[in-house]
Protein backbone atom coordinates (compact mmCIF):
# COMPACT_ATOMS: atom_id res chain seq x y z
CA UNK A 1 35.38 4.65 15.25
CA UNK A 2 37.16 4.70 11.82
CA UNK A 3 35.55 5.56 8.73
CA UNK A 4 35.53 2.13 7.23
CA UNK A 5 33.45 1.10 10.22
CA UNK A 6 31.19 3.89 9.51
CA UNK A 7 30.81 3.09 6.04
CA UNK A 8 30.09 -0.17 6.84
CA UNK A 9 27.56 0.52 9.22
CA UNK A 10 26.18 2.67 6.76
CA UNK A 11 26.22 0.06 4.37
CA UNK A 12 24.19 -2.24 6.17
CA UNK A 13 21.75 0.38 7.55
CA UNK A 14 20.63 1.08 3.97
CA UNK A 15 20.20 -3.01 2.64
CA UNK A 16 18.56 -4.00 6.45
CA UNK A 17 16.26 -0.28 6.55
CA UNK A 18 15.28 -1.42 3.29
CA UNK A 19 14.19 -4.58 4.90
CA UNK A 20 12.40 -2.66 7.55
CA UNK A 21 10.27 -0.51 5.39
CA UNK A 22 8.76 -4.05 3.63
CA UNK A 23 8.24 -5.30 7.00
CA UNK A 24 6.44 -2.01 7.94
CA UNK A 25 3.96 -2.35 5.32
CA UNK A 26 3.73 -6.39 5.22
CA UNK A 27 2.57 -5.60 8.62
CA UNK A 28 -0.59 -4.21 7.58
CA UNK A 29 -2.13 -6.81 6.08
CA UNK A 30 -0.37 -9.49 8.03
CA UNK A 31 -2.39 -7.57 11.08
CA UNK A 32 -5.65 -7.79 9.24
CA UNK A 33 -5.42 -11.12 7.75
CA UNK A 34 -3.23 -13.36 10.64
CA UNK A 35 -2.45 -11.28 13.47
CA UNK A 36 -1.08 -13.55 15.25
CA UNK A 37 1.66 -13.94 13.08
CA UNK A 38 2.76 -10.46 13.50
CA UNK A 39 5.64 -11.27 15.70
CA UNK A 40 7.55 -12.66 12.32
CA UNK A 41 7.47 -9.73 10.98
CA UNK A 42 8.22 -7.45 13.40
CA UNK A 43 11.24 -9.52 14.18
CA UNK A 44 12.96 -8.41 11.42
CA UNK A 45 13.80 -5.32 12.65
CA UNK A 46 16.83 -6.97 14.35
CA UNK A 47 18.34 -7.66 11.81
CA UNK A 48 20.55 -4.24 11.32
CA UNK A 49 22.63 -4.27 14.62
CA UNK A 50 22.61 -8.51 14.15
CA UNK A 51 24.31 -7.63 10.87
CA UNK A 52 26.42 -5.07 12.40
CA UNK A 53 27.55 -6.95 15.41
CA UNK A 54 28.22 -10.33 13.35
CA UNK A 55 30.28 -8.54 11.00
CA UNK A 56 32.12 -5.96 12.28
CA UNK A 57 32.41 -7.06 15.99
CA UNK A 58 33.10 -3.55 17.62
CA UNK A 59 31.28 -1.44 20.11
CA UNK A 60 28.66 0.44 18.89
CA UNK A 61 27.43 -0.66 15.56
CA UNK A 62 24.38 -1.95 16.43
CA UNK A 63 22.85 1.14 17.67
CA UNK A 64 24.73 2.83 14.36
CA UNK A 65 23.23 0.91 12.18
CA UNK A 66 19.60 0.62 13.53
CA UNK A 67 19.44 4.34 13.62
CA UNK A 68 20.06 4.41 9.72
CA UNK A 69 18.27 1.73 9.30
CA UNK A 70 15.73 3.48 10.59
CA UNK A 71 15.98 6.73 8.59
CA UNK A 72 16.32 4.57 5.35
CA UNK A 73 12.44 3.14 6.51
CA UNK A 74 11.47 6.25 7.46
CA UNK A 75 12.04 7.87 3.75
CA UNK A 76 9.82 4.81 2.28
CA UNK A 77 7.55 5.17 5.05
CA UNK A 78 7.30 8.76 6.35
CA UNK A 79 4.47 8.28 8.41
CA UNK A 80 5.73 5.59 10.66
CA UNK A 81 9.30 7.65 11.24
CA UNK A 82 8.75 7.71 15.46
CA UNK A 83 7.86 3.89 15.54
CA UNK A 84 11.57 3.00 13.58
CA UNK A 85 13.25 5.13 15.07
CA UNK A 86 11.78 3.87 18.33
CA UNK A 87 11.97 0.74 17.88
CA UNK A 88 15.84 1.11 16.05
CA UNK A 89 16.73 2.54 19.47
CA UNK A 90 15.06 -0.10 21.72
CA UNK A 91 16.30 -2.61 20.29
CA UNK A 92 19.99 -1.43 19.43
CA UNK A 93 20.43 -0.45 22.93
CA UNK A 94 19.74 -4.50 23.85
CA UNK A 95 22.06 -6.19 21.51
CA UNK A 96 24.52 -3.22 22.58
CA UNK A 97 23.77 -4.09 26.28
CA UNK A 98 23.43 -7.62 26.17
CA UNK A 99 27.46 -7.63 24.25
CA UNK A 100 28.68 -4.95 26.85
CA UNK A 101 27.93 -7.16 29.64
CA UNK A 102 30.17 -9.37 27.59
CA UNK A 103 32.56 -6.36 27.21
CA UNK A 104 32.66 -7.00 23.51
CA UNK A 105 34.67 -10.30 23.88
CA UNK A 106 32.05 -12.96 23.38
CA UNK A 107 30.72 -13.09 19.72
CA UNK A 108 28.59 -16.54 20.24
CA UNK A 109 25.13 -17.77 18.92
CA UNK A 110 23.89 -17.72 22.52
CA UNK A 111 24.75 -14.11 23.13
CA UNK A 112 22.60 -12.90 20.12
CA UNK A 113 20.09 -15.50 20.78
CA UNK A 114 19.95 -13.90 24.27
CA UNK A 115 19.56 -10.26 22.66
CA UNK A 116 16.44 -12.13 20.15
CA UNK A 117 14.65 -13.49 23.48
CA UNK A 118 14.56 -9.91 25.55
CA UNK A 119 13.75 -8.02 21.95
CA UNK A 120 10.88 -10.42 21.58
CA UNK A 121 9.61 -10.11 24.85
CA UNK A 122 10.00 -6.06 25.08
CA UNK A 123 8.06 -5.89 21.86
CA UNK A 124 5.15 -8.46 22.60
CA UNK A 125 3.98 -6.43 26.24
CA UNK A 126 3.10 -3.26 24.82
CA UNK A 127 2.22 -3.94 21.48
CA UNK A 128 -0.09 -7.21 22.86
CA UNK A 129 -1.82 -4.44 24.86
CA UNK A 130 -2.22 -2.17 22.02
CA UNK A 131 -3.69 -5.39 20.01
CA UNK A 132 -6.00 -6.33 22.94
CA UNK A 133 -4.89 -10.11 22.47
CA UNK A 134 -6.75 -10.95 25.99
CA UNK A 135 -9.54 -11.20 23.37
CA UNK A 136 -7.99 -13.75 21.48
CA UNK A 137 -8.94 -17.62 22.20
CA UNK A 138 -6.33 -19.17 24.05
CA UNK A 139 -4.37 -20.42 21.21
CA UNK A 140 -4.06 -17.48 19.36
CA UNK A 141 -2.54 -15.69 22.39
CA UNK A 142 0.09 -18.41 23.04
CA UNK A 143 0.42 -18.18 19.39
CA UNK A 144 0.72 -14.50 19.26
CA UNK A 145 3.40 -14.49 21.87
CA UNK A 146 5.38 -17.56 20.82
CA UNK A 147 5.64 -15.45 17.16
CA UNK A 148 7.44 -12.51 19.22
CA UNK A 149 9.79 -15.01 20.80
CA UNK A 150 9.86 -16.91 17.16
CA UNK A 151 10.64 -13.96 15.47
CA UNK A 152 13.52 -12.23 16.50
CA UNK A 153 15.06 -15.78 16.96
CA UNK A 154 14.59 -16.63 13.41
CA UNK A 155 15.25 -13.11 11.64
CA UNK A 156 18.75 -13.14 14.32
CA UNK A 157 19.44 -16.53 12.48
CA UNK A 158 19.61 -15.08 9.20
CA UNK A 159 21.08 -11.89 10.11
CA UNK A 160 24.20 -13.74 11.95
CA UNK A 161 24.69 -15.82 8.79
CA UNK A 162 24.47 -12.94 6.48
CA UNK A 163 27.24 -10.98 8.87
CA UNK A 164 29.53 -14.34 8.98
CA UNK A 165 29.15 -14.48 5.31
CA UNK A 166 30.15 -10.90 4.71
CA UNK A 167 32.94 -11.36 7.06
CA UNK A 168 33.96 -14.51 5.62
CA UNK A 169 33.87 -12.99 1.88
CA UNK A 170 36.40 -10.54 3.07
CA UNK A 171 34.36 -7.44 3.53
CA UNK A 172 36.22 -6.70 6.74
CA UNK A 173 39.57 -7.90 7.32
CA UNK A 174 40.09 -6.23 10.96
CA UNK A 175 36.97 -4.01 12.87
């Protein structure tokens, strides 16, 4: 991987992990005050390797980027360091799976769209148990998981037009 790809990586790491660490504390009182709207903010923790992947299209950034996306939270928010890097890891490793199986040819809406769906759906099991949401009436739980599904889709959205837009300013002119 050349420098320039590194840098770039780097690049977006810092803007998206900055990103991150105002997620991580929105998520506080979005918890308390609307917890079932917790899923839209989680989400955008896709956005680094979305970034990375729409941009750059080359093996390996999203999982680059998500890891210093995660640091770059982690310094704002040293207490929550295991749950980014955690979650940078989780999720890079899907959009880096989900394009493999593509073998980095296919750079499509669907693909990342694909990668937003499984993120959403790894994230809602375990933290839905940790939120005991089978306590929640019926609505809120559909809620609750339609925001996980939501979520990622949305925050993928914006991340795929910010790497298009990047790419289209002339940031990179081969990857």
């Amino acid at each position: 991987m050349s420098t320039r790809v590194l840098l770039i990586c780097a690049a977006v790491g810092v803007a998206t992990g900055l990103v991150s660490a105002g997620a991580g504390y929105l998520s506080i009182p979005v918890s308390a005050a609307a917890p079932v709207l917790y899923g839209l903010v989680l989400g955008s923790h896709v956005l680094p390797g979305i970034v990375a992947q729409s941009l750059l299209r080359t093996p390996g950034v999203a999982l680059i980027a998500h890891v210093l996306a995660a640091l770059i939270s982690s310094a704002f928010a040293p207490a929550w360091v295991l749950r980014y890097i955690g979650t940078a890891l989780l999720i890079g490793v899907v959009q880096e799976g989900i394009t493999a199986l593509g073998r980095y040819r296919y750079w499509g809406m669907g693909r990342f769209l694909v990668s937003a769906v499984i993120v959403g759906v790894l994230l809602a099991v375990p933290i839905g148990f940790a939120a005991d949401v089978d306590k929640f009436a019926p609505w809120a739980f559909v809620l609750y998981l339609a925001m996980f599904i939501v979520g990622p889709v949305v925050w993928t959205f914006i991340g795929v037009r910010v790497g298009v837009a990047l790419r289209r300013a002339g940031l990179v002119t081969r990857a």
